[in-house]
Structure formats: structure tokens, C-alpha cells
Protein backbone atom coordinates (compact mmCIF):
# COMPACT_ATOMS: atom_id res chain seq x y z
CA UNK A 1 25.18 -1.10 -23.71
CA UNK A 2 28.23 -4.01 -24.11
CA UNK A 3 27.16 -6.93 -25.11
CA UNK A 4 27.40 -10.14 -22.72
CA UNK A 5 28.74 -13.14 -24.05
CA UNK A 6 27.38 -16.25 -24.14
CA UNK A 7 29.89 -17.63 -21.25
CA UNK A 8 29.42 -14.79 -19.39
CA UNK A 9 25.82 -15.05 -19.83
CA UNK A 10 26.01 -18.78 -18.40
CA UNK A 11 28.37 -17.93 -15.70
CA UNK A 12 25.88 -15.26 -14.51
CA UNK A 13 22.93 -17.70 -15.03
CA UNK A 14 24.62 -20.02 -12.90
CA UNK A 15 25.40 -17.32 -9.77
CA UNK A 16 21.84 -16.61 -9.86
CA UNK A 17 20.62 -20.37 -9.59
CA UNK A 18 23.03 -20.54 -6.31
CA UNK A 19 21.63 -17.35 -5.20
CA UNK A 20 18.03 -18.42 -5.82
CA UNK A 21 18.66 -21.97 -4.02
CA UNK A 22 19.98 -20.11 -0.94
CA UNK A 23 17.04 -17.35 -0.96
CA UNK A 24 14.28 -19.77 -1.24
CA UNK A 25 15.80 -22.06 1.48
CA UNK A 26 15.85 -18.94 4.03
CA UNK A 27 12.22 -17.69 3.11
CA UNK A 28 11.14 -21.10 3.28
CA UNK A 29 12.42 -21.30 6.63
CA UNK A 30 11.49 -18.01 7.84
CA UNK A 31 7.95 -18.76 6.69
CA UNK A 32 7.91 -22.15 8.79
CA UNK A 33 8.65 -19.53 11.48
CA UNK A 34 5.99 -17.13 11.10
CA UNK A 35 3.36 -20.26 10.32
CA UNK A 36 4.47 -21.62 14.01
CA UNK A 37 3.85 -18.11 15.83
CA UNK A 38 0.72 -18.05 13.94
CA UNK A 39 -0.50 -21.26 14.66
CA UNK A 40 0.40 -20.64 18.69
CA UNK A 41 -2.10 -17.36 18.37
CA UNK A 42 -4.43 -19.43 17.18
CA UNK A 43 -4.32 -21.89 20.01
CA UNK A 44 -4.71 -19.20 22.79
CA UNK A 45 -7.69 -18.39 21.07
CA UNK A 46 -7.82 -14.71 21.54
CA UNK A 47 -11.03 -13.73 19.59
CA UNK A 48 -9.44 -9.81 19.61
CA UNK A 49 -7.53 -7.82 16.82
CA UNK A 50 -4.49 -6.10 17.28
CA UNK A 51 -2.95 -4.26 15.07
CA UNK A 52 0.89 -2.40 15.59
CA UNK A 53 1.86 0.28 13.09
CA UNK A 54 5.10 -0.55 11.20
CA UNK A 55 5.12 2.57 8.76
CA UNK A 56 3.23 5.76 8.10
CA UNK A 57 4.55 7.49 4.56
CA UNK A 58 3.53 10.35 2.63
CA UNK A 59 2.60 10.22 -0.99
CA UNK A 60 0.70 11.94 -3.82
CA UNK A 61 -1.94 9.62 -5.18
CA UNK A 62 -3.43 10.89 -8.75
CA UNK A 63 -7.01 10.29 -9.20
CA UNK A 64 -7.82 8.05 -12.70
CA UNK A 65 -10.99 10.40 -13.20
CA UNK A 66 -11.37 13.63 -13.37
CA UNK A 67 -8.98 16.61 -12.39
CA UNK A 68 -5.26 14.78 -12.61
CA UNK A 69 -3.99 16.75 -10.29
CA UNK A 70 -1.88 14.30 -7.77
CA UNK A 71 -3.43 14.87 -3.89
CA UNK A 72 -1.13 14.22 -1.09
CA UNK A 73 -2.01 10.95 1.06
CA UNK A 74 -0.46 9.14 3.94
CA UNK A 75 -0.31 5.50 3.62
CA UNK A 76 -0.01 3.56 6.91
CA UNK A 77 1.36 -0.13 6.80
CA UNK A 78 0.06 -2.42 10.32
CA UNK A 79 0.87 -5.87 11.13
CA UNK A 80 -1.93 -7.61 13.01
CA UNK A 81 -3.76 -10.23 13.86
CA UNK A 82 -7.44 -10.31 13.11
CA UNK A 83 -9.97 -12.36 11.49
CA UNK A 84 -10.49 -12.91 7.91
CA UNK A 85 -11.91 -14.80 5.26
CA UNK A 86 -9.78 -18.23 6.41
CA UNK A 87 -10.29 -17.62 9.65
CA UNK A 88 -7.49 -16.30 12.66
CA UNK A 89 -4.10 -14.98 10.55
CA UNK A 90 -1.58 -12.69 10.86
CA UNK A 91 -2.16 -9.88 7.90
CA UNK A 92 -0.56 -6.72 6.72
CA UNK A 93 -3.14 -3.78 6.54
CA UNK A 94 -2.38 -0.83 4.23
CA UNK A 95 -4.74 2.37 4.35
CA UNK A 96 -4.40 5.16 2.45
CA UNK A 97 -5.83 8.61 3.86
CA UNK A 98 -6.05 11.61 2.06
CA UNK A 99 -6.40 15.26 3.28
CA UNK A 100 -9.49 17.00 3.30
CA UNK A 101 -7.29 20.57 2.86
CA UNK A 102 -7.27 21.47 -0.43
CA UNK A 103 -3.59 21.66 -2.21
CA UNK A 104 -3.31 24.92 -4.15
CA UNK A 105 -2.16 23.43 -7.16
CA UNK A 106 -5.06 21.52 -7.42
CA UNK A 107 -8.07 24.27 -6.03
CA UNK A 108 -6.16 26.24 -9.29
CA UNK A 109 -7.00 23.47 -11.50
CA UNK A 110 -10.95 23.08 -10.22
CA UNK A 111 -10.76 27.35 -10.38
CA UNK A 112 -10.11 26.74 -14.29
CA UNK A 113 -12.47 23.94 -15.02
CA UNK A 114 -15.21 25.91 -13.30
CA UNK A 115 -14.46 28.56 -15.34
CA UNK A 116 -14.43 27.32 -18.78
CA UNK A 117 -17.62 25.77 -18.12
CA UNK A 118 -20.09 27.58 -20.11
CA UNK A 119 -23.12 25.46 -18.90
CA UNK A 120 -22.49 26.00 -14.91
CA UNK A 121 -25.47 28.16 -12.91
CA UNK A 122 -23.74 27.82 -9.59
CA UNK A 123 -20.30 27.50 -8.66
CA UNK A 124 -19.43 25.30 -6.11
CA UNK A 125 -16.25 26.09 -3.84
CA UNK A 126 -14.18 23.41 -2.52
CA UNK A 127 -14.11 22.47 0.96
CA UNK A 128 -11.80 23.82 3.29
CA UNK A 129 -10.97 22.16 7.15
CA UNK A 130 -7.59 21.44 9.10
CA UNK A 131 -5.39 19.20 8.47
CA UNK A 132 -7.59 16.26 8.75
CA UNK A 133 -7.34 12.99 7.02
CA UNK A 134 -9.76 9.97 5.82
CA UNK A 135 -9.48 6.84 4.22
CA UNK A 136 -9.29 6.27 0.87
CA UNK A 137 -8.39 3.12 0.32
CA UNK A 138 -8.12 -0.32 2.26
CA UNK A 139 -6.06 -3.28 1.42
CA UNK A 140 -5.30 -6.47 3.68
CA UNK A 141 -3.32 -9.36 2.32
CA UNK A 142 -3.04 -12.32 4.10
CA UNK A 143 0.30 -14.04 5.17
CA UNK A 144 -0.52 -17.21 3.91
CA UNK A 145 0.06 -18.81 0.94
């Protein structure tokens, strides 16, 4: 790694103040946008949420207990509009499902820990059905600051 000089160092400070003016001017202006649309939803007074997907994406998720073995999920992003705690907003959902078949790397690594169990009277086999999925987890974050 080269070492920056202090000018340069200054130079590139200063670039990133003008770039950090100009971004901060056009989110503060795009959020004055969003705030209006939200605010003329509010006023037709709707009382229904609707929700329009915006991304679906699948990724392993690796459980903290247990078996580390990472499980594939599909995470689907929504906008909407709904209520929540403040009342009528617009919010981003997020919902992570996860498959209820079994990835073969992981029914391997339940096969071994059943087996080196030296206590176990009854061996329980993992579930099997189609390609199905549930949630796992739920997030909803609010567009308002």
C-alpha cells in the first residue's frame, strides 16, 4: 500500500465534502418527495395494505445454534403501505423463507451427529416435502426518520 500524502490527503478530503454536500442535498430532496406521496395516501384514507414485490433473492442463511450447516432461503423485499406503530407509512418488508427440503449437505451433518450420540434411544429422521417454503424471519422498517 503507497502512502498518501498529506496534500493529497486534503485534496481528497475536500472532493468528498463537495460530494457529500451534493448527496445530501438530492436525498434530502428526494425524501421531501416520498414524505409528500406519503402524506397524499394518508389523506385518501385508505384503511387497506398493499404491498408490491420489488425483489425475491436466494441465499444460504447459517443457523447461530446448533448444526452450522448454511440452509438455503429466499428473501423477498416489498414496498407497501400499511399500518404501523406511527400510524399510516410507506415501509419496506423483508421476509426470509426457508425450505422445508432438506439440503444433502446438511441431512449428512444431522446423519453424523445422530450417530456419535451415544445417549440417543430413537433416531429421529428429518423431514422430507416439496419444495415448499416458510418464514423465517420478518423485518419492516419504516421510511421515516
Amino acid at each position: 500500500m503507497t502512502p498518501v500524502s498529506e496534500r493529497e490527503f486534503s485534496r481528497q478530503l475536500c472532493d468528498l465534502r463537495e460530494v457529500a454536500a451534493r448527496l445530501n442535498e438530492q436525498s434530502d430532496s428526494l425524501i421531501k418527495l416520498v414524505e409528500k406521496f406519503q402524506e397524499t395516501l394518508r389523506q385518501l384514507s385508505l384503511g387497506l395494505d398493499v404491498w408490491i414485490p420489488l425483489q425475491s433473492e436466494d441465499s444460504p442463511f447459517t443457523p447461530t445454534v446448533g448444526i452450522k450447516v448454511p440452509v438455503p432461503v429466499k428473501i423477498e423485499t416489498s414496498l407497501g403501505y400499511a399500518r404501523g406503530e406511527d400510524g399510516w407509512a410507506l415501509y419496506l418488508k423483508r421476509i426470509a423463507y426457508r425450505s422445508t427440503t432438506v439440503p444433502a449437505s446438511l441431512e449428512i451433518a444431522q446423519q453424523g451427529a445422530r450417530s456419535s450420540r451415544s445417549t440417543s434411544g430413537s433416531s429421529s429422521s428429518m423431514p422430507h416435502a416439496q419444495s415448499a417454503w416458510r418464514p423465517l424471519m420478518r423485518s419492516r422498517s419504516c421510511s421515516k426518520r
